[in-house]
PDB file of N, CA and C in Angstrom:
ATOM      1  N   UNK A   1       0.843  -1.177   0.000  1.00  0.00           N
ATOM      2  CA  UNK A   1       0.000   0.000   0.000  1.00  0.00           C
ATOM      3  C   UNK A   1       0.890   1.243   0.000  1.00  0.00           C
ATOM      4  N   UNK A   2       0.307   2.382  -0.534  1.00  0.00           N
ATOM      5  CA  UNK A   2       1.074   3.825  -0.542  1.00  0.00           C
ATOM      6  C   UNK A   2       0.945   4.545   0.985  1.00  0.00           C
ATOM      7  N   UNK A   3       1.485   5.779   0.338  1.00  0.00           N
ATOM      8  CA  UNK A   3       1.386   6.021   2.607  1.00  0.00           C
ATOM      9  C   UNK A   3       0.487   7.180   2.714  1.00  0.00           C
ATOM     10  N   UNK A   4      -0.385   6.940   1.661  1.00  0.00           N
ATOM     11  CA  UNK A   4      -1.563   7.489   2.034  1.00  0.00           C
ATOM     12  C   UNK A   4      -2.936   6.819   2.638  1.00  0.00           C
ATOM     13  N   UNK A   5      -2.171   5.344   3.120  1.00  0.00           N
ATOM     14  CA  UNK A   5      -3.183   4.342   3.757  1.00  0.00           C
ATOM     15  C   UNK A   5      -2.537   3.712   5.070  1.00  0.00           C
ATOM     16  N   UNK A   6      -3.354   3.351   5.651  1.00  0.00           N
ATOM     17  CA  UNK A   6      -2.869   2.623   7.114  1.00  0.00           C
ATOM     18  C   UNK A   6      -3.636   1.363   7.010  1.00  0.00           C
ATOM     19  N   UNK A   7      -3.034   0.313   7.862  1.00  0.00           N
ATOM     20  CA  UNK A   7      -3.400  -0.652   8.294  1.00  0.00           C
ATOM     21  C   UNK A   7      -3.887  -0.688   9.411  1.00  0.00           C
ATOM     22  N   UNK A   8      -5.339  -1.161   9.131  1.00  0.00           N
ATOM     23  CA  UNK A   8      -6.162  -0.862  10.934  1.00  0.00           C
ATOM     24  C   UNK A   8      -6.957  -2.227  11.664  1.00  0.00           C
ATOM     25  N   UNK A   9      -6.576  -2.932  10.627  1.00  0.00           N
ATOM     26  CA  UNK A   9      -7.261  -4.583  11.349  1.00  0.00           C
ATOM     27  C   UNK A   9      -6.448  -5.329  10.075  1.00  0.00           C
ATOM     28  N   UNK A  10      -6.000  -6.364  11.187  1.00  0.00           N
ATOM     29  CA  UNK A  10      -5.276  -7.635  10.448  1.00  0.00           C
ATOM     30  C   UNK A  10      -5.847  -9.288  11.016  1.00  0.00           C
ATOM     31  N   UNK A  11      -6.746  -9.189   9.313  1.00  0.00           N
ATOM     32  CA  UNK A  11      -8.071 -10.904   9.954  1.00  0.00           C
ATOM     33  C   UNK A  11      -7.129 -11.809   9.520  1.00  0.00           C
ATOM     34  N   UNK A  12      -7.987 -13.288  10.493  1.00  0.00           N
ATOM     35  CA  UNK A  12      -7.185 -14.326  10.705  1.00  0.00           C
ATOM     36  C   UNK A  12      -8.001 -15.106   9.012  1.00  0.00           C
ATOM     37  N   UNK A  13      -8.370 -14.702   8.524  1.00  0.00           N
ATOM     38  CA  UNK A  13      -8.934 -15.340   7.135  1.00  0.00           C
ATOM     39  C   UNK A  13      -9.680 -14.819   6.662  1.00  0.00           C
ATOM     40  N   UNK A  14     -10.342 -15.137   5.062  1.00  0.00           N
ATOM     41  CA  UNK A  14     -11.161 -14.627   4.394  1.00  0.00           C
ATOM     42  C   UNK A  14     -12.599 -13.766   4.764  1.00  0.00           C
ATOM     43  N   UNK A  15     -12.934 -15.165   5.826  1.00  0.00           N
ATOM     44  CA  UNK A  15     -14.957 -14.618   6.258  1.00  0.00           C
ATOM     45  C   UNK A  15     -14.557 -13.616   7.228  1.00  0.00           C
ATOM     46  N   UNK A  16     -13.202 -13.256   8.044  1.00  0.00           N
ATOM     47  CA  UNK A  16     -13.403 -12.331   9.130  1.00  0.00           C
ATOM     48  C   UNK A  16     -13.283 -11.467   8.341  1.00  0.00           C
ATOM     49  N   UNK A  17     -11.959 -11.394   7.171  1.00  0.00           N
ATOM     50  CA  UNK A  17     -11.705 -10.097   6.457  1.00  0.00           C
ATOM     51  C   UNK A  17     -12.644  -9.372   5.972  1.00  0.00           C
ATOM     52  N   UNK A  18     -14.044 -10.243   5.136  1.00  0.00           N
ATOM     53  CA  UNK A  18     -14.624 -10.107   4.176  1.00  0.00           C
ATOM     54  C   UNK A  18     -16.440  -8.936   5.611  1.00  0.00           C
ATOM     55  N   UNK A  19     -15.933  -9.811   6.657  1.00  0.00           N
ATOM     56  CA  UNK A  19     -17.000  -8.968   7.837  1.00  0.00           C
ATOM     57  C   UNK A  19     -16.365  -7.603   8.065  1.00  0.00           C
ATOM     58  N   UNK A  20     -14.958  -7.904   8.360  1.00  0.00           N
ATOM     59  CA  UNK A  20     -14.823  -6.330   8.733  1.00  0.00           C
ATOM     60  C   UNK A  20     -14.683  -5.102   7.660  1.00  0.00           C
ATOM     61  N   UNK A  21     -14.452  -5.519   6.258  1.00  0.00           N
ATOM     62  CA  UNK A  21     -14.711  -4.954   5.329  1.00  0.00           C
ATOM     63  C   UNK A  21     -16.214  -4.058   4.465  1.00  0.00           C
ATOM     64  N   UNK A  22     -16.964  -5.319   5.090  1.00  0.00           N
ATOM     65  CA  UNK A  22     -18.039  -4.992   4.966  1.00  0.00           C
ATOM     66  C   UNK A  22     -18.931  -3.879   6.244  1.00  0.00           C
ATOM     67  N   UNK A  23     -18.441  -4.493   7.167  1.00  0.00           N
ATOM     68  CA  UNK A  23     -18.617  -3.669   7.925  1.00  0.00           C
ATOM     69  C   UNK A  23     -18.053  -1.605   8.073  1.00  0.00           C
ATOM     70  N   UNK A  24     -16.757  -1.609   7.913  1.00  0.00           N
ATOM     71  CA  UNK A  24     -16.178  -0.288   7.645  1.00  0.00           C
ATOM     72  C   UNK A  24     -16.809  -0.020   6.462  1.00  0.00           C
ATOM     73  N   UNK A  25     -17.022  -0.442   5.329  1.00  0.00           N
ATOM     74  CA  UNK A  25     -17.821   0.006   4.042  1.00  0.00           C
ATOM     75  C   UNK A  25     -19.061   0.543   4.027  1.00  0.00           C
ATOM     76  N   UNK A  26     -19.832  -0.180   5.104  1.00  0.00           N
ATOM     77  CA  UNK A  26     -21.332   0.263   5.331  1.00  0.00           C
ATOM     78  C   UNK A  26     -21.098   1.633   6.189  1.00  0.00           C
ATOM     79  N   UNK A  27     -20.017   1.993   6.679  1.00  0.00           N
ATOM     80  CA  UNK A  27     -19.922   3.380   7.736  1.00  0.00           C
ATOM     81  C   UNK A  27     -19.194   4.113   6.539  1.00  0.00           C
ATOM     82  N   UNK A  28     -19.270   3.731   5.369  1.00  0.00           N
ATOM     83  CA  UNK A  28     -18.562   4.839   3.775  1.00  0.00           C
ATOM     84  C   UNK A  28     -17.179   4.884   4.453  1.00  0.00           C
ATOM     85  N   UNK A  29     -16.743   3.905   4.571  1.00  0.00           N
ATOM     86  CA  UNK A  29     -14.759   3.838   4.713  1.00  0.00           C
ATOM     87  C   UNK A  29     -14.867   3.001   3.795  1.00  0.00           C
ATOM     88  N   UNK A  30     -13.522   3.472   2.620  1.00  0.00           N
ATOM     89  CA  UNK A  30     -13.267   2.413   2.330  1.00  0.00           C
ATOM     90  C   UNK A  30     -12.409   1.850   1.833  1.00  0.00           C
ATOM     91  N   UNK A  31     -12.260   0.741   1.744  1.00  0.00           N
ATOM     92  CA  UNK A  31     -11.189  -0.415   2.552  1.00  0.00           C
ATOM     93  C   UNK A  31     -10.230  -0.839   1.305  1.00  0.00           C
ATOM     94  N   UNK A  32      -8.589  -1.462   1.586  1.00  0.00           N
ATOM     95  CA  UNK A  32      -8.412  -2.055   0.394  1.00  0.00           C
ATOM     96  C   UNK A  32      -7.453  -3.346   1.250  1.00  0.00           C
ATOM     97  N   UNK A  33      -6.734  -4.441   0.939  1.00  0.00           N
ATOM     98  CA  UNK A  33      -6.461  -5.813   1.226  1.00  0.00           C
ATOM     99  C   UNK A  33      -5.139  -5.915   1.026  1.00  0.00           C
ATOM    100  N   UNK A  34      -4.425  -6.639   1.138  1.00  0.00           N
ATOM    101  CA  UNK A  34      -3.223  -7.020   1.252  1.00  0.00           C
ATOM    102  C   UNK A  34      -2.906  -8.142   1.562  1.00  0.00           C
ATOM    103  N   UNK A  35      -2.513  -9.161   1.195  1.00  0.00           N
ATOM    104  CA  UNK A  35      -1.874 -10.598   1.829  1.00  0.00           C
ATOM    105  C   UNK A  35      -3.489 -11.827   1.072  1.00  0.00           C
ATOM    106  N   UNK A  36      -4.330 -11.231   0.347  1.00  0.00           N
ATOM    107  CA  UNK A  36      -4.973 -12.137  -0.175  1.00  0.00           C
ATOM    108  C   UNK A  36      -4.606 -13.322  -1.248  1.00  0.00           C
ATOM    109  N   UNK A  37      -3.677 -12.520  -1.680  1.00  0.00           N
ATOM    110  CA  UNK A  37      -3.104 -13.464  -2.805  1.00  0.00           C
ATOM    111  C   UNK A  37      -2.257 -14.813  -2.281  1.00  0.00           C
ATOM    112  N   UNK A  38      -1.338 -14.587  -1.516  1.00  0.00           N
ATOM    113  CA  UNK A  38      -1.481 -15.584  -0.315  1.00  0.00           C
ATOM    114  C   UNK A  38      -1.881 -16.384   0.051  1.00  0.00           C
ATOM    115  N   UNK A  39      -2.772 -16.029   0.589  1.00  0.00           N
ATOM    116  CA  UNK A  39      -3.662 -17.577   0.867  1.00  0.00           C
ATOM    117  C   UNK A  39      -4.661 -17.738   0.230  1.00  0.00           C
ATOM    118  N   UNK A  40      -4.834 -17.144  -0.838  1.00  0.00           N
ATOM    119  CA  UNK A  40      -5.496 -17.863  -1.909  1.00  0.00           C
ATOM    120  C   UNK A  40      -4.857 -19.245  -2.458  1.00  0.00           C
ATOM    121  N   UNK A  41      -3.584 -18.782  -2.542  1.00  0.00           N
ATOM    122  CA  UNK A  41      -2.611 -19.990  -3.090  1.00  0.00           C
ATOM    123  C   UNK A  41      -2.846 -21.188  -1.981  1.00  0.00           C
ATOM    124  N   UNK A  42      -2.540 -20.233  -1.076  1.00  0.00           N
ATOM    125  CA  UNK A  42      -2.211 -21.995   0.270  1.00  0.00           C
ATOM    126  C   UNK A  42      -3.119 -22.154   0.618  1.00  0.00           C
ATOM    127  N   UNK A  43      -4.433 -21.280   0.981  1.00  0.00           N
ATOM    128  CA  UNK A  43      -5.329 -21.809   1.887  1.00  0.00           C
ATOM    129  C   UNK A  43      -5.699 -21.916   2.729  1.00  0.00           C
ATOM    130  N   UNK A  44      -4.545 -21.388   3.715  1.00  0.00           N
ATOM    131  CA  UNK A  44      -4.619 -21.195   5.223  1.00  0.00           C
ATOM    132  C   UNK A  44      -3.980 -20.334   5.618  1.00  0.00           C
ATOM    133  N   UNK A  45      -3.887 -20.378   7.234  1.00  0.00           N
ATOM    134  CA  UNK A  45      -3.181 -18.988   7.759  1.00  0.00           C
ATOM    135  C   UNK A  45      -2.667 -19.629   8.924  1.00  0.00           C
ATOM    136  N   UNK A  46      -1.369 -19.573   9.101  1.00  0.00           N
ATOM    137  CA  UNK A  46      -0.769 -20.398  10.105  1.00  0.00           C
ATOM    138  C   UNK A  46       0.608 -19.445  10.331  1.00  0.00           C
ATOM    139  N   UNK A  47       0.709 -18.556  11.985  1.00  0.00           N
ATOM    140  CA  UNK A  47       1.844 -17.709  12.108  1.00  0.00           C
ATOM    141  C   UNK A  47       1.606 -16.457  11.430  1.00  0.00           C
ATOM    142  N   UNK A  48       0.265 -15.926  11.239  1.00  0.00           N
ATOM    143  CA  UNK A  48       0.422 -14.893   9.747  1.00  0.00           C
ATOM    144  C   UNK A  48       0.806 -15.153   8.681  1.00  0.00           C
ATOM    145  N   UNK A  49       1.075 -16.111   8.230  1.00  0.00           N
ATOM    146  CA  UNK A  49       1.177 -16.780   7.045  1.00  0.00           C
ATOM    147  C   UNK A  49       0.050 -16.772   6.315  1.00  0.00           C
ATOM    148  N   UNK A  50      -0.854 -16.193   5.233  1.00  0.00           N
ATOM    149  CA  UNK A  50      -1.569 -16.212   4.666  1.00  0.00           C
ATOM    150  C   UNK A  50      -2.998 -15.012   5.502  1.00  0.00           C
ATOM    151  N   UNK A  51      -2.818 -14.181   6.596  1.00  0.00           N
ATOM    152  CA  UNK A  51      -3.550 -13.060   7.131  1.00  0.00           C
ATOM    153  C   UNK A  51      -3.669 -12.226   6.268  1.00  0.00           C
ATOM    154  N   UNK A  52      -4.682 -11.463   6.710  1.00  0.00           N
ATOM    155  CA  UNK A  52      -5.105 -10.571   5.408  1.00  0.00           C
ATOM    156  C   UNK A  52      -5.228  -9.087   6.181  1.00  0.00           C
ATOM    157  N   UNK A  53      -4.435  -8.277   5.810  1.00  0.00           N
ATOM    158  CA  UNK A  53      -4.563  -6.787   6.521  1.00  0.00           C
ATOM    159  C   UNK A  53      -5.700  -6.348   5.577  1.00  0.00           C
ATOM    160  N   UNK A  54      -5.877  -5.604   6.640  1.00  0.00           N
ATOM    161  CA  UNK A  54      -7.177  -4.409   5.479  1.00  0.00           C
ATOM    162  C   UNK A  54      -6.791  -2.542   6.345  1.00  0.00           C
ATOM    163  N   UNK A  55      -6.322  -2.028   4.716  1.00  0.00           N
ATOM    164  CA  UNK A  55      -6.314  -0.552   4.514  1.00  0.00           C
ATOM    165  C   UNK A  55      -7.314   0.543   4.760  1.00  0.00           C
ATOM    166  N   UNK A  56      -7.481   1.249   5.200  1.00  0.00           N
ATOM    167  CA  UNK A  56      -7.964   2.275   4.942  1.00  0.00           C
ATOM    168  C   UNK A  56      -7.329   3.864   4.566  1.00  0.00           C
ATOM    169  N   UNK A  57      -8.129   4.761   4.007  1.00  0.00           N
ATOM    170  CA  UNK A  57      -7.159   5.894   3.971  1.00  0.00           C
ATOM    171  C   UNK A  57      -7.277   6.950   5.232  1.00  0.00           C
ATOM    172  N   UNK A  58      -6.033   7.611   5.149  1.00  0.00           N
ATOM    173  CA  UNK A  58      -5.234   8.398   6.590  1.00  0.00           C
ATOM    174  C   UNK A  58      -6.536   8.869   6.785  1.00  0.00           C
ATOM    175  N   UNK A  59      -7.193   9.482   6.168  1.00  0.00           N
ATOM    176  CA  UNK A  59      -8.351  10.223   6.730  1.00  0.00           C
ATOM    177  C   UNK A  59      -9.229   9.850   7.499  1.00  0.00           C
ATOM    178  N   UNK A  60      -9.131   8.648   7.255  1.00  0.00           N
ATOM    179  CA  UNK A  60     -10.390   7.804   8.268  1.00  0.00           C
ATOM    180  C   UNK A  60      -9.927   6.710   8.902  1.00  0.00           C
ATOM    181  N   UNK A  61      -8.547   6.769   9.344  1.00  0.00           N
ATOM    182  CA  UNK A  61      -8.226   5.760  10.395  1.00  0.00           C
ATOM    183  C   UNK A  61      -8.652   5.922  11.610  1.00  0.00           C
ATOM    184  N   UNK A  62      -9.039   7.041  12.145  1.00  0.00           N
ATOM    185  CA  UNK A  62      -9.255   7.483  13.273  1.00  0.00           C
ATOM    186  C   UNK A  62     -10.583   6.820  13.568  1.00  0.00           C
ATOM    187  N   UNK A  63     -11.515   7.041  12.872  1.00  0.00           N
ATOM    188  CA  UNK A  63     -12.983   6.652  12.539  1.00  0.00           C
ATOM    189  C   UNK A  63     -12.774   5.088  12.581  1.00  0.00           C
ATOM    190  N   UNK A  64     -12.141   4.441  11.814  1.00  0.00           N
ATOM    191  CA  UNK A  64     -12.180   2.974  11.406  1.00  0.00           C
ATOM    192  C   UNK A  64     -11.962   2.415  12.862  1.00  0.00           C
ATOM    193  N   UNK A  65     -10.321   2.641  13.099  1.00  0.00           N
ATOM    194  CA  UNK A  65      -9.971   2.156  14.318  1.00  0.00           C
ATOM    195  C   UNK A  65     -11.318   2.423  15.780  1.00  0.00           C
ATOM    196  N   UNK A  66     -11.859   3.487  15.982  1.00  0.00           N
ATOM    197  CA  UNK A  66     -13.090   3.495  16.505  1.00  0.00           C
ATOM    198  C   UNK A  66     -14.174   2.598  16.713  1.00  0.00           C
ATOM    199  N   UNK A  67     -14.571   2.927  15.497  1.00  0.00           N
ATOM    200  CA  UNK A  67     -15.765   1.585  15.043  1.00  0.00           C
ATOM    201  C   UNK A  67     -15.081   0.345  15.378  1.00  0.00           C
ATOM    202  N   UNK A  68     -14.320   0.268  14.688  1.00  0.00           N
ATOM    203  CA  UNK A  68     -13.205  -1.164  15.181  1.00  0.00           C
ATOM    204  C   UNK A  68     -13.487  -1.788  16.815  1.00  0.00           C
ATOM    205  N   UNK A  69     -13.021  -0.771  17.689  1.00  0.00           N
ATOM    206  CA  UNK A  69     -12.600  -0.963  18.852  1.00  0.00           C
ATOM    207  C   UNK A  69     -13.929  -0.761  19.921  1.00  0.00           C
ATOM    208  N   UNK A  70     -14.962  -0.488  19.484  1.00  0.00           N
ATOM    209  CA  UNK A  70     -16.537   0.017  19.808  1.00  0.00           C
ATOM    210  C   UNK A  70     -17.132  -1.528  19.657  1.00  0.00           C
ATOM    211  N   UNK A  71     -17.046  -2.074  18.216  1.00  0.00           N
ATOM    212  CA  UNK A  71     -18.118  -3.074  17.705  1.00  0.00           C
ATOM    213  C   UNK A  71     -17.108  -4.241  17.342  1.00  0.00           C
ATOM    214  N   UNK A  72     -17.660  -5.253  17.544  1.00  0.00           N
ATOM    215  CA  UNK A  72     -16.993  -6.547  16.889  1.00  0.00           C
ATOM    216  C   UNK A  72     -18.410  -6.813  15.854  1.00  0.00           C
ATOM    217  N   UNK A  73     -17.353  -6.455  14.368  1.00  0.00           N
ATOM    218  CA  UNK A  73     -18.231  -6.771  13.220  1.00  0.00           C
ATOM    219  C   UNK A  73     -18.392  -8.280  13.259  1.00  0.00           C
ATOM    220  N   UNK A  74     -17.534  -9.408  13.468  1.00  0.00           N
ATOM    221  CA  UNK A  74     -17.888 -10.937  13.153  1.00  0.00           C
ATOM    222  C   UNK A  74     -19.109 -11.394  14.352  1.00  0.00           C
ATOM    223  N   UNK A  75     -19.702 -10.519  14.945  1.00  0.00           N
ATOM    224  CA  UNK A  75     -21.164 -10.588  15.594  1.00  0.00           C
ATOM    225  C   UNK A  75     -22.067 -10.224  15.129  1.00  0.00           C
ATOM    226  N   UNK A  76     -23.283 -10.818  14.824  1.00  0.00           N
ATOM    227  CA  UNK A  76     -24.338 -10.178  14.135  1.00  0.00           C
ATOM    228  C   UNK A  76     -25.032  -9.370  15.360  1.00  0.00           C
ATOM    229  N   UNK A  77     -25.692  -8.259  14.786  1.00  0.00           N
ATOM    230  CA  UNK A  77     -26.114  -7.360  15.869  1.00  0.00           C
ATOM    231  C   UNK A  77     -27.721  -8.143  16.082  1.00  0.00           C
ATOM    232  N   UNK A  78     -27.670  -7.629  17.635  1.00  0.00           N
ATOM    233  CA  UNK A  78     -29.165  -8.742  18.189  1.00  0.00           C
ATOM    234  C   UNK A  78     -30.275  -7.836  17.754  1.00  0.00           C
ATOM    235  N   UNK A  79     -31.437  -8.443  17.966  1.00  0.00           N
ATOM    236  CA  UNK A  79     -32.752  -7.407  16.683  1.00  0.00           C
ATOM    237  C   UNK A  79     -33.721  -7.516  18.227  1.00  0.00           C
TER     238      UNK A  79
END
């Protein structure tokens, strides 16, 4: 990534990546990936071996990391 982005959550695989992505996206952040290609190949994630960071830009790390640290997106919210 350029250094006009930060890294603000690093998932242990695809379905967490693909929640917290979705999640920061629905609050209009938005997100870009790193380390997918990775374990696409292998398949797994063992040591960070195949983890998937997710980007956002400087502007809204503050916000992300927030929401982040407020909500656990891999919970569905109770109705």
């Amino acid at each position: 990534m350029d250094q006009r982005t930060q890294c603000v959550f690093v998932a242990n695989g695809e379905v967490q990546a693909q929640q917290v992505r979705a999640f920061l996206e629905a609050a209009d952040i938005p997100t870009a990936v790193r380390g997918e290609s990775l374990r696409n190949t292998h398949g797994l994630t063992l040591n960070g071996l195949g983890a998937v960071e997710i980007f956002v830009d400087n502007a809204d790390v503050e916000e992300a990391r927030l929401l982040l640290a407020t909500h656990d997106p891999s919970t569905p919210a109770s109705t």
